[in-house]
Structures are given as C-alpha cells and as structure tokens.
Protein backbone atom coordinates (compact mmCIF):
# COMPACT_ATOMS: atom_id res chain seq x y z
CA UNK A 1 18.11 69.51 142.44
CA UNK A 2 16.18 66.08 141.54
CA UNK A 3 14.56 64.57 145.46
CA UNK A 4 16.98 61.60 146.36
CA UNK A 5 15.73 57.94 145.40
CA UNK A 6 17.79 55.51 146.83
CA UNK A 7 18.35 52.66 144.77
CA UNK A 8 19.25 48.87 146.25
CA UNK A 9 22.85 49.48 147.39
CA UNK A 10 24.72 46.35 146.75
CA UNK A 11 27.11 45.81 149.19
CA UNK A 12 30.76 44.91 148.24
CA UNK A 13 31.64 41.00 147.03
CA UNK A 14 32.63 38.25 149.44
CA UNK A 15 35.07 36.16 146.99
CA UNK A 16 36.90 33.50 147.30
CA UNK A 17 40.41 33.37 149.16
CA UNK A 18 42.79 33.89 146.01
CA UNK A 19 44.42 37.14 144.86
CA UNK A 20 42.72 36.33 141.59
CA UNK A 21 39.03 35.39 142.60
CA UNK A 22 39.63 39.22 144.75
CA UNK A 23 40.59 41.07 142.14
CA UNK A 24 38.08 39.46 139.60
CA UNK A 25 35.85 39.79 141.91
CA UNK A 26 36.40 43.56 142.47
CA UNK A 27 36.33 43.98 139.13
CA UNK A 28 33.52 42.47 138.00
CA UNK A 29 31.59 44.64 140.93
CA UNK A 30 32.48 47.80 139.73
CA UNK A 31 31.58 47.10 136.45
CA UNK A 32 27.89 46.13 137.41
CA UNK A 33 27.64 49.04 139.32
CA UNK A 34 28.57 51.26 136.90
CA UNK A 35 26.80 49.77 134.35
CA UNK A 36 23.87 49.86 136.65
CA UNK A 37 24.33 53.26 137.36
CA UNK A 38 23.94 53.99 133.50
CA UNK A 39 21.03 52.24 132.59
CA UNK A 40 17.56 53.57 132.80
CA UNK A 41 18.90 57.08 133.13
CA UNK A 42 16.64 59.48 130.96
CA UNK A 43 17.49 61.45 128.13
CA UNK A 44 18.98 64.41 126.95
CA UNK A 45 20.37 64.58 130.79
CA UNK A 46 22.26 61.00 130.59
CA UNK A 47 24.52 62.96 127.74
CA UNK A 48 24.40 66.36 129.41
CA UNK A 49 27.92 67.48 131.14
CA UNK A 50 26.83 68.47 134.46
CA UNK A 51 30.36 69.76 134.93
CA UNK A 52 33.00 72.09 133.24
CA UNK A 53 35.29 69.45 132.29
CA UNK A 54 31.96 67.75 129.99
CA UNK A 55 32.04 64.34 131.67
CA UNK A 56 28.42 63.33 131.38
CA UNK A 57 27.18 59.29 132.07
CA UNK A 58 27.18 57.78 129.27
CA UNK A 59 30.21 59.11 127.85
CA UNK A 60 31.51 57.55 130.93
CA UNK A 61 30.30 54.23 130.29
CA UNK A 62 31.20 54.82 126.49
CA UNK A 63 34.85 55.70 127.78
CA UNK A 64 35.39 52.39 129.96
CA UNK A 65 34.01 50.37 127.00
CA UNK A 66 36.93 51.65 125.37
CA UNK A 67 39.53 50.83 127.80
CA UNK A 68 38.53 47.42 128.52
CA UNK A 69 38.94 46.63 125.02
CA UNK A 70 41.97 48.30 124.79
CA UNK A 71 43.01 46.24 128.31
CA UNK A 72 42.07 42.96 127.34
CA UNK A 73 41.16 42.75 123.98
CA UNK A 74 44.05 44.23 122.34
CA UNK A 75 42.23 47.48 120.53
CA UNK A 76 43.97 50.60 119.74
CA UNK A 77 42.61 53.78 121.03
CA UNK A 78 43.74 57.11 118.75
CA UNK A 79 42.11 59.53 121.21
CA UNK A 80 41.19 58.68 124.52
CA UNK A 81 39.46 62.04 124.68
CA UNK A 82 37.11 61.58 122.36
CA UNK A 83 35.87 58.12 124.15
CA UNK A 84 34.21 60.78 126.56
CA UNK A 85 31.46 60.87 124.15
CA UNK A 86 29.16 58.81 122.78
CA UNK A 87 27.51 58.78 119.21
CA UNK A 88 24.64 60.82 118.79
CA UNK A 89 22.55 57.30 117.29
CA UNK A 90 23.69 55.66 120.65
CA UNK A 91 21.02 55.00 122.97
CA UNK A 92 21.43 54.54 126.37
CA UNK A 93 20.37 51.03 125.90
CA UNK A 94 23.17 50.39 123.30
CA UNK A 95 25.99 51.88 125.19
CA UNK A 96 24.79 49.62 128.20
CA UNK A 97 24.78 46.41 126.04
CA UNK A 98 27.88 47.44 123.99
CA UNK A 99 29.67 47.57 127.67
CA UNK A 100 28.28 44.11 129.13
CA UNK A 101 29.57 42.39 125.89
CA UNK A 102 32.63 43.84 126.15
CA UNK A 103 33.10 42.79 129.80
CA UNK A 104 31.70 39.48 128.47
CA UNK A 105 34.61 39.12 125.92
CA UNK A 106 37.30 40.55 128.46
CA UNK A 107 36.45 38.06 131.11
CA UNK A 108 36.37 35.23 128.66
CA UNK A 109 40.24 36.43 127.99
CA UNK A 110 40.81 36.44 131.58
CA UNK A 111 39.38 33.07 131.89
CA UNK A 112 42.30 31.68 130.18
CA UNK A 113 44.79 33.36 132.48
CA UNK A 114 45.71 31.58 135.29
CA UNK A 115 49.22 33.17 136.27
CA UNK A 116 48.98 36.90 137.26
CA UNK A 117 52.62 37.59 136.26
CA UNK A 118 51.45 36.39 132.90
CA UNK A 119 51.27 39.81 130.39
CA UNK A 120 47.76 40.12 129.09
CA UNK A 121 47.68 38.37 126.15
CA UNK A 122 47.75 40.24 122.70
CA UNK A 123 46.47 39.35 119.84
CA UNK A 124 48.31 41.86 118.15
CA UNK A 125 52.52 42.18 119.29
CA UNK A 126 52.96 46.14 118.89
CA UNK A 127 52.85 47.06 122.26
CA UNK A 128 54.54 45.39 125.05
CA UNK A 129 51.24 43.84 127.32
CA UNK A 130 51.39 44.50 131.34
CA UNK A 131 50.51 41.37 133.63
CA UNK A 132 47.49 40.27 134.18
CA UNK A 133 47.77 41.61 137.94
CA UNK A 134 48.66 44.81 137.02
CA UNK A 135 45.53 45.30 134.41
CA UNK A 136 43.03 44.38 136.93
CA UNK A 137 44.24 46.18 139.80
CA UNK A 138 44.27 49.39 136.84
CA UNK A 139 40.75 48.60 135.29
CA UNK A 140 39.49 48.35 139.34
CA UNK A 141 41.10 51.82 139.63
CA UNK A 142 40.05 52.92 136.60
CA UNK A 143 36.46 51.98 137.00
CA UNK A 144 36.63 52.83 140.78
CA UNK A 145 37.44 56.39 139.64
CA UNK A 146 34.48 56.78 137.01
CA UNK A 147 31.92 54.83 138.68
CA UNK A 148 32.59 57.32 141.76
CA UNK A 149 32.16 60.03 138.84
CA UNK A 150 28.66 58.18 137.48
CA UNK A 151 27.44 58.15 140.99
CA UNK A 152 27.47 62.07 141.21
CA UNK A 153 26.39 62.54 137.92
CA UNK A 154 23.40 60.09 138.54
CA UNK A 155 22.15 61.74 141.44
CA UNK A 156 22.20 65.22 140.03
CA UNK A 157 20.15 64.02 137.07
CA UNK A 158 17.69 62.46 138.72
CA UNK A 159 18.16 61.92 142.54
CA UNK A 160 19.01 58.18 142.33
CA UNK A 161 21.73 56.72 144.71
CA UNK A 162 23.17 53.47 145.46
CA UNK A 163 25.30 51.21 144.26
C-alpha cells in the first residue's frame, strides 16, 4: 500500500442563503473535488480496477461526464455500463478537460433556470425532463457517491488524500 500524502483538503462551500445558490453550490464542490481527485493520477493505475466490480478513476470521471450531459444537456446514454470506461486514446488529461467543459456547458444551462420547479430544459422532447431541484439534488448524490468511490481508489493508487 502507497505511504499516505495528504493533499489540501478543501473544506465544504459557504454559499449564499437560497436553496439554489446551496445546491449549486454543493454541486459545483463535488465536481471540483472529483475532478481534482482525477487529475495528476499516474498511469496504467488511474485505469486499473482496484476492485471486483472494475470501477477504476477515470472511468469514474468518464462515467459522470456522461450523466451530466445526459442531466442537463439532453444526451442519450445506450449503456450506462459501458460509461465505466474510458477510451484507450483517452488520457487522463482529456477525460479531466472533457469533464470541466461539460460542467462548463451544464452550468451555463442552469444559469438560465431560475425556478427550481422548472423541468430541466430539453433540447430534445422524448423524455419527460425532472425539475431543476430534483437534478441537482441527484447529480450532488450522484457525484457524492463516486467522488466517495475516487477518494478510495486515489489513495490506494498512490497514497493521496483530501478533498
């Protein structure tokens, strides 16, 4: 087992006093942190499942990249298992960047939404759209969950901790 490094643990946000600047704020927490918690680590390790189930850190990051676009900007997803993984070209560096656009273009959506009972808007009608309340308070679960994951995986490869 890699000697513990601990990284600068950020504490949580202080936001302002609306449900939305909260839950935004949250949000946007968690995803630097996870995204964080990606970059820099080394290869072959960053893509090696360090558990039976195969979840390895980038395939992690890969996977939320995934479900933010298919949260806010209206993107089908065929097979959610398969987001588990990244490409084999993908470096860790492009997985990173491919993520912080993503949240880039999400929160430029979310911008625009100013009423949390609001669905998420669609660009696309297919698929009835949940409110805007009910997608952040998911995507904070849902990155909540793997960033908990990438923290454990992190440390194993290479002893760094930290938020």
């Amino acid at each position: 087992m890699p000697s513990t490094t601990r990284r600068n643990d950020t504490p949580p946000p202080r936001t302002g006093g609306s449900e939305t600047e909260t839950l935004r704020g949250f949000l946007d927490y968690l995803r630097a942190s996870i995204a964080a918690k990606v970059d820099g680590a080394p290869e072959p390790q960053v893509r090696t499942a360090a558990v039976p189930s195969g979840t390895n850190l980038l395939g992690l990051l890969n996977h939320l990249t995934f479900v933010e676009r298919w949260m806010f900007l209206g993107d089908d997803v065929t097979d959610w298992q398969a987001t588990f993984q990244a490409a084999p070209a993908d470096s860790v560096a492009d997985i990173v960047a491919r993520y912080r656009e993503t949240v880039e273009r999400a929160n430029d959506v979310l911008d625009g939404c100013t009423d949390l009972e609001a669905p998420v808007p669609r660009p696309r009608s297919e698929r009835p759209a949940p409110s805007i309340r009910w997608a952040l308070t998911h995507m904070i679960e849902e990155t909540g969950r793997h960033a908990g994951h990438a923290d454990i995986l992190r440390e194993l490869i290479d002893g760094a901790t930290g938020r």
